[in-house]
C-alpha atoms as a PDB file:
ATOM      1  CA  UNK A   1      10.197  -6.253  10.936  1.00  0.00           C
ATOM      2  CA  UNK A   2       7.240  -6.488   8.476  1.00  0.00           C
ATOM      3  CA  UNK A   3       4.108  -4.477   9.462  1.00  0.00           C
ATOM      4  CA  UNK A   4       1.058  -5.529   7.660  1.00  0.00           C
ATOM      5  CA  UNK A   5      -1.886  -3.442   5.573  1.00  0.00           C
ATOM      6  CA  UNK A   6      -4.999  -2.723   8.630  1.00  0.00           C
ATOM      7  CA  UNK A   7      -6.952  -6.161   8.611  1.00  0.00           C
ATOM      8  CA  UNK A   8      -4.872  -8.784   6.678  1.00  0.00           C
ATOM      9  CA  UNK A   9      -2.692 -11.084   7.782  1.00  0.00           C
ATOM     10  CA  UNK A  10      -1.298 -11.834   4.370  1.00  0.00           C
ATOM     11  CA  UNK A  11      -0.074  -7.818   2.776  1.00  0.00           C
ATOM     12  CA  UNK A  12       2.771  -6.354   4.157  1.00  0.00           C
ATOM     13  CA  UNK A  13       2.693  -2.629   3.881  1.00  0.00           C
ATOM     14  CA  UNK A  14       6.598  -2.482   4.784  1.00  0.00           C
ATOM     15  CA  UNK A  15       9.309  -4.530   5.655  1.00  0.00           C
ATOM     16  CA  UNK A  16      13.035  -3.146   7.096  1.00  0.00           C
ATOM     17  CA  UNK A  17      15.809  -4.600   8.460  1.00  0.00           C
ATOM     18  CA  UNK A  18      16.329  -3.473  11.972  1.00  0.00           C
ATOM     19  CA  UNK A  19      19.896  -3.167  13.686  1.00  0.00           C
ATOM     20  CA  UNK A  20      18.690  -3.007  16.961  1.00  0.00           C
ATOM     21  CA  UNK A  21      15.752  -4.500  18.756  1.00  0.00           C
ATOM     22  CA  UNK A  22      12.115  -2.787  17.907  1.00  0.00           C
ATOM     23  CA  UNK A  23       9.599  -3.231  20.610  1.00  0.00           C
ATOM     24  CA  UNK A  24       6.152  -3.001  19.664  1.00  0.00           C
ATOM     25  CA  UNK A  25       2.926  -4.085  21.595  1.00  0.00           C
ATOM     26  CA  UNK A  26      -0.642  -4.583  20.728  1.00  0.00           C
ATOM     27  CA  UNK A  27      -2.696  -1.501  21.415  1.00  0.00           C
ATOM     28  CA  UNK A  28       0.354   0.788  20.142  1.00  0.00           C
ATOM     29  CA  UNK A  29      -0.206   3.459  17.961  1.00  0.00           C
ATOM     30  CA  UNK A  30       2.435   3.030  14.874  1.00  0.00           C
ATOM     31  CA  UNK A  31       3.361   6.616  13.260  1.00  0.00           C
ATOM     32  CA  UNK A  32       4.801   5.520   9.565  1.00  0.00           C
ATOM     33  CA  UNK A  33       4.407   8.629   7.863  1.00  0.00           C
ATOM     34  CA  UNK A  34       8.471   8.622   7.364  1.00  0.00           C
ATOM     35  CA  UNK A  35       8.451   5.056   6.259  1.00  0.00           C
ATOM     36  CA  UNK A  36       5.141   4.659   3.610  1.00  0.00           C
ATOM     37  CA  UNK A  37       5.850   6.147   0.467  1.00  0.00           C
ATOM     38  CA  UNK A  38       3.154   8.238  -0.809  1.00  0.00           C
ATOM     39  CA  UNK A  39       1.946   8.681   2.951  1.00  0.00           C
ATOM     40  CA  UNK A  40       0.916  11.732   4.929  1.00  0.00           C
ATOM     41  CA  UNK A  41       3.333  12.293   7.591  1.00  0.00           C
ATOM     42  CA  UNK A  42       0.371  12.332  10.261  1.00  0.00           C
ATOM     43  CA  UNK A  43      -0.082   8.512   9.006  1.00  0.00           C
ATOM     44  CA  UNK A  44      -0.988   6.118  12.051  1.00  0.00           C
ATOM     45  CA  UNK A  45      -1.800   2.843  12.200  1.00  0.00           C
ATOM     46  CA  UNK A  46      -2.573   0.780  15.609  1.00  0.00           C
ATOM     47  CA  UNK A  47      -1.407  -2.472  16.210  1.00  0.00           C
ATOM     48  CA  UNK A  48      -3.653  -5.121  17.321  1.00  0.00           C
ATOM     49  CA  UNK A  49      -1.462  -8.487  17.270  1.00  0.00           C
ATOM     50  CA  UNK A  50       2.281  -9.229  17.229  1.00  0.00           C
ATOM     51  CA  UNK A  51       3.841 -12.418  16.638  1.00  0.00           C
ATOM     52  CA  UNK A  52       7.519 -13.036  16.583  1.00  0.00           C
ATOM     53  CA  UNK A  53       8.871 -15.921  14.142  1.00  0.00           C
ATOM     54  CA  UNK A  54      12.159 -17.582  15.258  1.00  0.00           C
ATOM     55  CA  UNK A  55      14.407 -20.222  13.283  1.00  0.00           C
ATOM     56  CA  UNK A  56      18.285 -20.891  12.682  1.00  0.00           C
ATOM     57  CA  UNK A  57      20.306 -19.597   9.636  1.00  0.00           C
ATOM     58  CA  UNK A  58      23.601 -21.229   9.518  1.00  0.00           C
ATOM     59  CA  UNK A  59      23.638 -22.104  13.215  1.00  0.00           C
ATOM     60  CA  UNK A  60      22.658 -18.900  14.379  1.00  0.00           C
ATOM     61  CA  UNK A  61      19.209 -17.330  15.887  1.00  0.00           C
ATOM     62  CA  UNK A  62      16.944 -15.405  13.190  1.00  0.00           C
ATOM     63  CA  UNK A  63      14.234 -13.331  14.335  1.00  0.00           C
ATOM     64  CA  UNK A  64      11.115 -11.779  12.140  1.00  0.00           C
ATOM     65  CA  UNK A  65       9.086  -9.115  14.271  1.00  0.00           C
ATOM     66  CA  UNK A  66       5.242  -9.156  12.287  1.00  0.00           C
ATOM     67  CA  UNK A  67       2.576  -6.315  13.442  1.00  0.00           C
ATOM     68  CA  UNK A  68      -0.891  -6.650  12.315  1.00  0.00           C
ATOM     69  CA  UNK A  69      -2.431  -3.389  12.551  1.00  0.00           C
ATOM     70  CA  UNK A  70      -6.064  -1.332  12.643  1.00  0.00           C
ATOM     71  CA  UNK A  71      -6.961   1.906  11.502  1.00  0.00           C
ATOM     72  CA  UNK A  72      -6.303   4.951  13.762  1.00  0.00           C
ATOM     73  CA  UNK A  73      -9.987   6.164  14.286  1.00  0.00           C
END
């Protein structure tokens, strides 16, 4: 899952490796506190488009979860 800075398309502000599946959906209000270094723990971004990118590794299904994201106001 990569979740990208509020406004770009292009700079991730984190990317993990998820075990199980993560469901996010536009509108969402993402609380990353834990996960930002530096960050407040009250830290909230919103996410305003997801797009999932699919392909095969070695004959098997990868799957790359990206979250654009907004400012909480």
């Amino acid at each position: 899952m990569e979740i990208y800075e509020p406004g770009s398309r292009d700079t991730v502000l984190g990317s993990w490796r998820c075990t199980a599946p993560v469901h996010v959906a536009s509108g969402e209000v993402l609380r990353l506190g834990a996960l930002v270094p530096d960050a407040l723990p009250s830290y909230a971004l919103r996410a305003v488009a997801v797009e999932h990118v699919m392909w095969i590794k070695d004959g098997v299904l990868a799957h790359k979860l990206m979250v654009f994201t907004e400012p909480v106001a």
